[in-house]
Protein backbone atom coordinates (compact mmCIF):
# COMPACT_ATOMS: atom_id res chain seq x y z
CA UNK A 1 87.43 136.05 22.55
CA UNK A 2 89.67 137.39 25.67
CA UNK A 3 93.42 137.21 24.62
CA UNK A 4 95.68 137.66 28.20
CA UNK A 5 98.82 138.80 28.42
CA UNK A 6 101.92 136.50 28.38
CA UNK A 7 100.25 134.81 25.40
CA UNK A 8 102.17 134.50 21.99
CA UNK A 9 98.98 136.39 20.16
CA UNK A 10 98.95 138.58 23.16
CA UNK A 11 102.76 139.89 22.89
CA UNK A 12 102.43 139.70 19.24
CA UNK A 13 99.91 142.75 19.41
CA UNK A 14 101.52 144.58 21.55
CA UNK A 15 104.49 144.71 19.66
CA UNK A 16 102.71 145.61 16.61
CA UNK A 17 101.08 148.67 17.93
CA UNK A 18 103.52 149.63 20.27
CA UNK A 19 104.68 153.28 19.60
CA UNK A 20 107.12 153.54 17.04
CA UNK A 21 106.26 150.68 15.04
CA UNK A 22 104.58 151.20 11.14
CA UNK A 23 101.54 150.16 11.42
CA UNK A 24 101.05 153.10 14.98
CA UNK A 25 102.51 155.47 12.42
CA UNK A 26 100.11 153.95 9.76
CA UNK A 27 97.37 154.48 12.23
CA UNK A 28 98.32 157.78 13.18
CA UNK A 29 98.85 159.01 9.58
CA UNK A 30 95.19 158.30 8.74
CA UNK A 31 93.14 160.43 10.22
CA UNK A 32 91.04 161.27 13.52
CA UNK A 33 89.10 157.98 13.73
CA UNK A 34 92.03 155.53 13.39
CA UNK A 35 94.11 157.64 15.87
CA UNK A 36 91.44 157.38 17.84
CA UNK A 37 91.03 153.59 17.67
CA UNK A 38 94.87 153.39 18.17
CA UNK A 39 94.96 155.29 21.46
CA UNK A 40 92.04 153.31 22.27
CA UNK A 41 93.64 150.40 22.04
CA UNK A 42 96.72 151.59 23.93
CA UNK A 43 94.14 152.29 26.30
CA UNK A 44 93.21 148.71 26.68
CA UNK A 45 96.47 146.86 26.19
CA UNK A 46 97.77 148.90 28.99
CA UNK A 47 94.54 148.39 31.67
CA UNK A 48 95.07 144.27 30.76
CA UNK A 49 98.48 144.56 31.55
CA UNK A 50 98.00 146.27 34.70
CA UNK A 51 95.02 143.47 35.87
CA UNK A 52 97.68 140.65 35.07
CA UNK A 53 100.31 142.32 37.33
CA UNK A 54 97.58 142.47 40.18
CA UNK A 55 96.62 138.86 39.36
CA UNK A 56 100.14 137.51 39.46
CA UNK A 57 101.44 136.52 42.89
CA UNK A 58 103.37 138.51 45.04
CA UNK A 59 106.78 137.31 45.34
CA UNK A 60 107.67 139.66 48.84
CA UNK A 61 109.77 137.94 51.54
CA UNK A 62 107.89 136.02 54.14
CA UNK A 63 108.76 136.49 57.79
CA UNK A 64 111.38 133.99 58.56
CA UNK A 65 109.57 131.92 61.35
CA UNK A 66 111.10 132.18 65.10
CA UNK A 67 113.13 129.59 66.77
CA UNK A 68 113.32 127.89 70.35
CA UNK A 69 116.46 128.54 73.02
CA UNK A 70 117.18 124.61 73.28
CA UNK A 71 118.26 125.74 77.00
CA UNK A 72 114.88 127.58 78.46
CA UNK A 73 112.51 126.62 75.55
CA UNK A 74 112.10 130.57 74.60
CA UNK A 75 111.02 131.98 71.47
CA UNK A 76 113.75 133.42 69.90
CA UNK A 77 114.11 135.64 66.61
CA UNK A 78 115.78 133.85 63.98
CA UNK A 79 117.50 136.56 62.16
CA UNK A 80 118.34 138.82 65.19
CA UNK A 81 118.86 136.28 68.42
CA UNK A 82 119.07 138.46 71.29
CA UNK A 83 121.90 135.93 73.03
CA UNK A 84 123.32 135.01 69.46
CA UNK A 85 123.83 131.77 67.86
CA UNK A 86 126.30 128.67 68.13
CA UNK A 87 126.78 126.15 65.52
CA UNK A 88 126.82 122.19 67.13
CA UNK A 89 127.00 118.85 65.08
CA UNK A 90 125.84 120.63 61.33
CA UNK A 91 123.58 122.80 63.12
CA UNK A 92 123.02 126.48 64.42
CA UNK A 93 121.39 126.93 67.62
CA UNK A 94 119.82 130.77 68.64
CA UNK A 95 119.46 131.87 71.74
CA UNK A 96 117.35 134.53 74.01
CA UNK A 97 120.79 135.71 75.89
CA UNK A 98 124.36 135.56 76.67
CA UNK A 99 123.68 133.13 79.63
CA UNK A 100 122.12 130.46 77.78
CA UNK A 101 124.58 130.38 75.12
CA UNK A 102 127.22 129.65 78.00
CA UNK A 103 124.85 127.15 79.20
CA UNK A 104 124.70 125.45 76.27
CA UNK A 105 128.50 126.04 74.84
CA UNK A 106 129.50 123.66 78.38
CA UNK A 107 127.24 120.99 78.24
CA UNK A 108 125.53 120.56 75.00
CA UNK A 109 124.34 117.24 75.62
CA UNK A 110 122.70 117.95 78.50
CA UNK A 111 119.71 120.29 76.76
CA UNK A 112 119.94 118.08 73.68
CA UNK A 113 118.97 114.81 74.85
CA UNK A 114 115.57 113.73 74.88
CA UNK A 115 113.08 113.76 78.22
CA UNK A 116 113.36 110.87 80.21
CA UNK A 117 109.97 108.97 80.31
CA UNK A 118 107.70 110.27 82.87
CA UNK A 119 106.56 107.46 85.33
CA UNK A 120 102.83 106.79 85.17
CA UNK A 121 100.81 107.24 87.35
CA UNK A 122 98.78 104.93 89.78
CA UNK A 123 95.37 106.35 88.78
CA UNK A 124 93.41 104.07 85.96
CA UNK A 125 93.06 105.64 82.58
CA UNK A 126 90.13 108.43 82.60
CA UNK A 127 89.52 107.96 85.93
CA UNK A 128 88.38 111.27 87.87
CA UNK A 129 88.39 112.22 91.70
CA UNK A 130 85.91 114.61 93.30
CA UNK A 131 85.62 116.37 96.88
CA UNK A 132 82.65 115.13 98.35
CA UNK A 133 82.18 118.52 100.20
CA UNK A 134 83.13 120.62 96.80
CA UNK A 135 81.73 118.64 93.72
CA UNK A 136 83.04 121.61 91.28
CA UNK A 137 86.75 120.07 92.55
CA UNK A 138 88.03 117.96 90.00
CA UNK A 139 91.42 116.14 89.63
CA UNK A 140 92.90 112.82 87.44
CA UNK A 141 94.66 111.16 90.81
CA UNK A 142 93.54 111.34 93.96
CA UNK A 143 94.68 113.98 96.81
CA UNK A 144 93.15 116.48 99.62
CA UNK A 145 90.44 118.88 98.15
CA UNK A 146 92.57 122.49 97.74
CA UNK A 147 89.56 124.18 99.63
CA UNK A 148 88.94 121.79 102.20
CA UNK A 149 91.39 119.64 102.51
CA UNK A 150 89.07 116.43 102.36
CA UNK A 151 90.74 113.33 100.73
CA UNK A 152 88.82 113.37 97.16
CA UNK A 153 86.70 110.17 96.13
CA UNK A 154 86.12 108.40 92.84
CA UNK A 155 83.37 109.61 90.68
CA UNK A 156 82.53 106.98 89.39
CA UNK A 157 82.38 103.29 90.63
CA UNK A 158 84.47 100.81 88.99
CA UNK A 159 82.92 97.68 87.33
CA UNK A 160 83.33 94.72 89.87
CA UNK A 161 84.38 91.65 88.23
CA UNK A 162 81.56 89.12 88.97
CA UNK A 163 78.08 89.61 87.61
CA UNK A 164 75.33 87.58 88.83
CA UNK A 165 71.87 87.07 87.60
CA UNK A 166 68.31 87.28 89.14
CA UNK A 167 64.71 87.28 88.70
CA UNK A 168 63.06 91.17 89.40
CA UNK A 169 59.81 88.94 90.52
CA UNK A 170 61.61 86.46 92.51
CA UNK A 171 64.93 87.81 94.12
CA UNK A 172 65.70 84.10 95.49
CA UNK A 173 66.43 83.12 92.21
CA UNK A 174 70.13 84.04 91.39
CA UNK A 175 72.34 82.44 88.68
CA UNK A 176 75.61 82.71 87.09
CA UNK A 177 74.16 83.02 83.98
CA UNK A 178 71.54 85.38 81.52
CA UNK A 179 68.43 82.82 80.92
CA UNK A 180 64.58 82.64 82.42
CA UNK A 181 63.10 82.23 85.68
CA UNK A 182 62.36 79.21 86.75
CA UNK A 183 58.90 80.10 88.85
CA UNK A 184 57.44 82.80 86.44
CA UNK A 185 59.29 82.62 82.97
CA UNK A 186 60.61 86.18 83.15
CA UNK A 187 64.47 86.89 81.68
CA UNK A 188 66.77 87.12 84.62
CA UNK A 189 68.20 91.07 85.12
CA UNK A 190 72.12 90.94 85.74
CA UNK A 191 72.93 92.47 89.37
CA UNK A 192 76.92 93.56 89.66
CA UNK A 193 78.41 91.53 92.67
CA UNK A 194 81.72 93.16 94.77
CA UNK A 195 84.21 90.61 95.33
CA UNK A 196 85.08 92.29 98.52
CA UNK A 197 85.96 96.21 99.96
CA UNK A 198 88.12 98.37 97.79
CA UNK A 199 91.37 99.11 99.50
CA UNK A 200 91.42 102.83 101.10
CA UNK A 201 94.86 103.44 100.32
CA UNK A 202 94.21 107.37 102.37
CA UNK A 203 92.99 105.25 105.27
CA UNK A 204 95.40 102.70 105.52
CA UNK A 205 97.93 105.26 105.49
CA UNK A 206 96.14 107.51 108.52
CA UNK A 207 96.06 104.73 110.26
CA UNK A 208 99.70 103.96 110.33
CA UNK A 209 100.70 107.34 111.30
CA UNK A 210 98.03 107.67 113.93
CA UNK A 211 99.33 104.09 115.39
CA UNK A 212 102.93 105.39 115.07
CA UNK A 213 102.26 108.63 116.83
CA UNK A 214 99.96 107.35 119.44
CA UNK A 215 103.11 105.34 120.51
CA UNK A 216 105.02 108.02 120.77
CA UNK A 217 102.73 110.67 122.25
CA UNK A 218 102.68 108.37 125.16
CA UNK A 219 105.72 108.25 126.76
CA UNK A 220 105.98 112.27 126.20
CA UNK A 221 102.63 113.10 127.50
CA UNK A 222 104.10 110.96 130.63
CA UNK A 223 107.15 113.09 130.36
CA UNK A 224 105.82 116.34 130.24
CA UNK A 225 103.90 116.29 133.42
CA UNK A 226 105.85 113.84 135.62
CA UNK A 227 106.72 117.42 137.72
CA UNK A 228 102.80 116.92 138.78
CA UNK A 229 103.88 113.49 140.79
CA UNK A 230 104.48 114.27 144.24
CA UNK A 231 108.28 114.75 145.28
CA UNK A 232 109.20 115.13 141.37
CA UNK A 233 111.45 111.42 141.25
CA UNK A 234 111.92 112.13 137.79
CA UNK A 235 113.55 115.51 137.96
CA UNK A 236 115.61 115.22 140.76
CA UNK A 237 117.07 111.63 138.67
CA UNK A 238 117.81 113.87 135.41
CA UNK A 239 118.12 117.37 134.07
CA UNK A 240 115.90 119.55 132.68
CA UNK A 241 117.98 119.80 129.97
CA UNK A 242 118.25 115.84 129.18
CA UNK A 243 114.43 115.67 129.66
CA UNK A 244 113.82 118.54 127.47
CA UNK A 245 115.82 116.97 124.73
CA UNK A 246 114.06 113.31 124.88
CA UNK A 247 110.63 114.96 124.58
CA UNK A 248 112.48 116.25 121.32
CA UNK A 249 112.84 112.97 120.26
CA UNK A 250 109.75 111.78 120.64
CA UNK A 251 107.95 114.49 119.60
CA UNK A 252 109.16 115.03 116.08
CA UNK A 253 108.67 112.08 114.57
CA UNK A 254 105.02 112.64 115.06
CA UNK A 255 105.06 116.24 114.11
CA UNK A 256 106.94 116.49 111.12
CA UNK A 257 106.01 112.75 109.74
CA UNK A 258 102.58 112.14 111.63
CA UNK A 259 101.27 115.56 110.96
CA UNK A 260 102.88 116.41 107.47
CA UNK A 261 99.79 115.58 105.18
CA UNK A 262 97.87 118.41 107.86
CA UNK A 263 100.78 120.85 106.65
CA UNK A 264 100.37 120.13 103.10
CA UNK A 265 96.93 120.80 102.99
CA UNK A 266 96.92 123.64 104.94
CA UNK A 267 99.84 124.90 102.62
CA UNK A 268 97.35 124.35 99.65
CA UNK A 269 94.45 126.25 101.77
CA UNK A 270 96.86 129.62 101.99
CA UNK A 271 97.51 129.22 98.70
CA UNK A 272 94.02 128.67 97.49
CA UNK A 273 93.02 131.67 99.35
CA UNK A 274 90.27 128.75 101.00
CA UNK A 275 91.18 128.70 104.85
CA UNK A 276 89.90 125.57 106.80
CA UNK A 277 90.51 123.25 109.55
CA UNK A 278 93.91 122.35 108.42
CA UNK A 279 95.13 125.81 108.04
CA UNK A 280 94.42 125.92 111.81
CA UNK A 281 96.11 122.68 112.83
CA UNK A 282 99.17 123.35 111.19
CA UNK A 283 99.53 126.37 112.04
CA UNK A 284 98.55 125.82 115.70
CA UNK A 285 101.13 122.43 115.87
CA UNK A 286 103.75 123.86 113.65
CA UNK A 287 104.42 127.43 116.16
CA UNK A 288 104.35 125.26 118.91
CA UNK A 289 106.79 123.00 117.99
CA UNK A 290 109.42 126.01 116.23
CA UNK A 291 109.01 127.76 119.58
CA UNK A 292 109.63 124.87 121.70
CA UNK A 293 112.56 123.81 119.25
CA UNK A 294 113.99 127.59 119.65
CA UNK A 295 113.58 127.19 124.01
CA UNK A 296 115.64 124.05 123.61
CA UNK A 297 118.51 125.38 121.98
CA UNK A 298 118.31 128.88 122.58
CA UNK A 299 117.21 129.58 126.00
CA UNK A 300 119.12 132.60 126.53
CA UNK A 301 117.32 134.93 124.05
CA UNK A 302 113.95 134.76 125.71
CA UNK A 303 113.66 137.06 128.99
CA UNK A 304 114.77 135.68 132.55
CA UNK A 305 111.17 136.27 133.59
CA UNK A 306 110.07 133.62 131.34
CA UNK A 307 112.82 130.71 132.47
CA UNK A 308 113.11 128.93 135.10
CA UNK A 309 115.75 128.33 137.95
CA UNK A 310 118.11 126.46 136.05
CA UNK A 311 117.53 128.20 133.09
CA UNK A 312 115.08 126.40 131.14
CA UNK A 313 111.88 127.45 129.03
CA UNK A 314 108.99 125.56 129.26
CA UNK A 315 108.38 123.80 125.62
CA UNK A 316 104.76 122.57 124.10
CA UNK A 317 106.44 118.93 122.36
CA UNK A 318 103.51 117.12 124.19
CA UNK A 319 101.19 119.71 123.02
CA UNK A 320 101.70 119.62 119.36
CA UNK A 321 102.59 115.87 119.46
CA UNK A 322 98.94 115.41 121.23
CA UNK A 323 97.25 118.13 118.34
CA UNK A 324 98.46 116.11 115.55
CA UNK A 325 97.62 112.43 117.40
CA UNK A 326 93.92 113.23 117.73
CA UNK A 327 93.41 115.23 114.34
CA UNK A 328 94.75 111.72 113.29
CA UNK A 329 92.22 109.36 114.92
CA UNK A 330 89.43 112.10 113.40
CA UNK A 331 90.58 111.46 110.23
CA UNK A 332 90.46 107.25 111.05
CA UNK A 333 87.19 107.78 111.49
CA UNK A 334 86.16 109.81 109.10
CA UNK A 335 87.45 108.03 106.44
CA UNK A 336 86.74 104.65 107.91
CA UNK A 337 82.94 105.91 108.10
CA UNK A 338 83.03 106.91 104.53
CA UNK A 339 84.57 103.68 103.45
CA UNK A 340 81.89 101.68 104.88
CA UNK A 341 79.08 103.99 103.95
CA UNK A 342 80.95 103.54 99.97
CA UNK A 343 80.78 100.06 100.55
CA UNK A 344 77.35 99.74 101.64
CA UNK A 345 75.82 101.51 98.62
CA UNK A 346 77.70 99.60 95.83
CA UNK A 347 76.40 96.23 97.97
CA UNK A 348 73.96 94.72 96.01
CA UNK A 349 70.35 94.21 97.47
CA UNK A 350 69.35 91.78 100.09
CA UNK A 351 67.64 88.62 98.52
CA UNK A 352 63.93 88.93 99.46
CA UNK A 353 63.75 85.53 101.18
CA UNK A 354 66.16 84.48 104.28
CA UNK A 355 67.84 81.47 101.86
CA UNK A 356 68.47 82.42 98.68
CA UNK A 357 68.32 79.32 95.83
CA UNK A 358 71.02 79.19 93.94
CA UNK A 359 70.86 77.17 90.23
């Protein structure tokens, strides 16, 4: 029978035999073999005492656990905050330096009060976009591929919301319903139905720019080279200067509205370390227009041998304007032919008689 120690029979013993007591000096007093059990004992009283200290639990301090800086959301050492601590409404904020503290001593409010709501965002629930060029490119809303700068598609087609019925023997046969056919008996197969093309947001949006800028490309392409007309009218009416600054007008409208989905994704293409056609369209149109922006305003810096006789530096507005107006029509196109090519796939079949029977 084990007896542990912190037990009432347990303490009992060893306070019997401890040293000192009369029945060790009883034990002692009689001879070899009961000092021998005695020490023995000792022996063992003192090797169960030393397993229950290892079995009890340790009682050493814990690490106190860190804290957040309410103002940049670093991990800051509870006991020892590098920025020390400020006490606000019954509690004691830490911080990671002097700077935050400050911060946070002027406007408490402003780092205590919760996140406004994020807005959410257009995209169905689990819906994913892919590049149709890059099929590794993934993203949850849809945008321009980061390597090629192609708008990215749906991966999967949505469920249209009529569903239609029809014989695999007899394709004539279509119903509104699940039942039988009517010629061979077979259960009719459901066929999804599109109610009509999926709006292209990307492609309506092309399409007003390019109709925009084509508008206004125009008039400055007719502006830029009315010195080829014989006798120059147009130049001997106005200055250079005035004509300089209404092909300024016109032109960046269509630059730096037209052509600023070509700058962000030629942006993302540096960035990606993935150089494509849009890296070279913006930055073809964009140093064109900056250097023609600079001859307008700051003619005297270049050399005399590159102005004119009144002065003037020859500017690229219709040049950059033009770029960005035809890069838009491509993209019309292009995303105009992939639209329809979308469309025609999710089309159901063709019926496989010229009048289909409807019951």
């Amino acid at each position: 029978m084990k007896r542990r120690r912190g037990t009432p029979i347990g303490r009992a013993r060893e306070r019997a035999f401890a040293p000192g007591t009369a029945a060790s000096t009883a034990l002692a007093a009689a001879g070899p073999p009961c000092k021998t059990l005695l020490e023995l004992h000792r022996a063992t009283v003192s090797l169960a005492m030393g397993c229950a200290h290892m079995r009890e639990p340790s009682h050493a301090a814990t690490p106190t656990p860190p804290t957040r800086d309410p103002v940049c959301a670093m991990t800051v050492d509870r006991d020892h905050p590098k920025g020390g601590q400020l006490d606000h409404a019954d509690h004691t904020y830490r911080f990671c330096s002097a700077r935050c503290r400050e911060k946070f001593a002027a406007a408490p409010g402003k780092y205590l009060a919760p996140a406004a709501p994020q807005p959410s965002a257009p995209a169905p629930a689990g819906a994913r976009y892919v590049c149709p060029m890059h099929p590794e490119v993934e993203s949850d809303h849809p945008g321009p591929c980061p390597k090629c700068g192609m708008a990215l598609e749906p991966a999967t087609v949505e469920a249209p919301a009529r569903v239609e019925y029809t014989c695999p023997m007899h394709p004539e046969i279509v119903r509104d319903a699940p039942g039988s056919c009517p010629i061979c008996g077979m259960a009719l197969e459901p066929r999804t139905v599109s109610d009509g093309a999926e709006k292209n947001e990307e492609l309506e949006d092309m399409t007003r720019r390019f109709k925009i800028g084509l508008l206004l490309t125009i008039p400055l392409l007719l502006l830029a080279m009315s010195d080829l007309i014989p006798g120059q009218p147009l130049q001997h009416a106005v200055s250079m200067r005035l004509l300089t600054l209404v092909q300024l007008t016109l032109a960046t409208p269509v630059v730096l509205w037209g052509g600023w989905p070509f700058f962000q994704r030629g942006w993302l293409s540096i960035v990606n370390r993935s150089l494509n056609m849009f890296t070279l369209i913006a930055i073809g149109t964009g140093v064109a227009y900056s250097y023609s922006v600079v001859a307008t305003f700051l003619p005297n810096i270049f050399p005399a041998s590159v102005r004119g006789h009144g002065g003037e530096v020859g500017v690229y507005f219709e040049v950059s304007a033009a770029i960005v107006v035809l890069v838009l029509l491509g993209q019309v196109l292009e995303l105009r032919a992939r639209s329809q090519t979308s469309s025609a796939i999710k089309a159901p079949a063709p019926a496989g008689s010229k009048a289909s029977m409807t019951i």
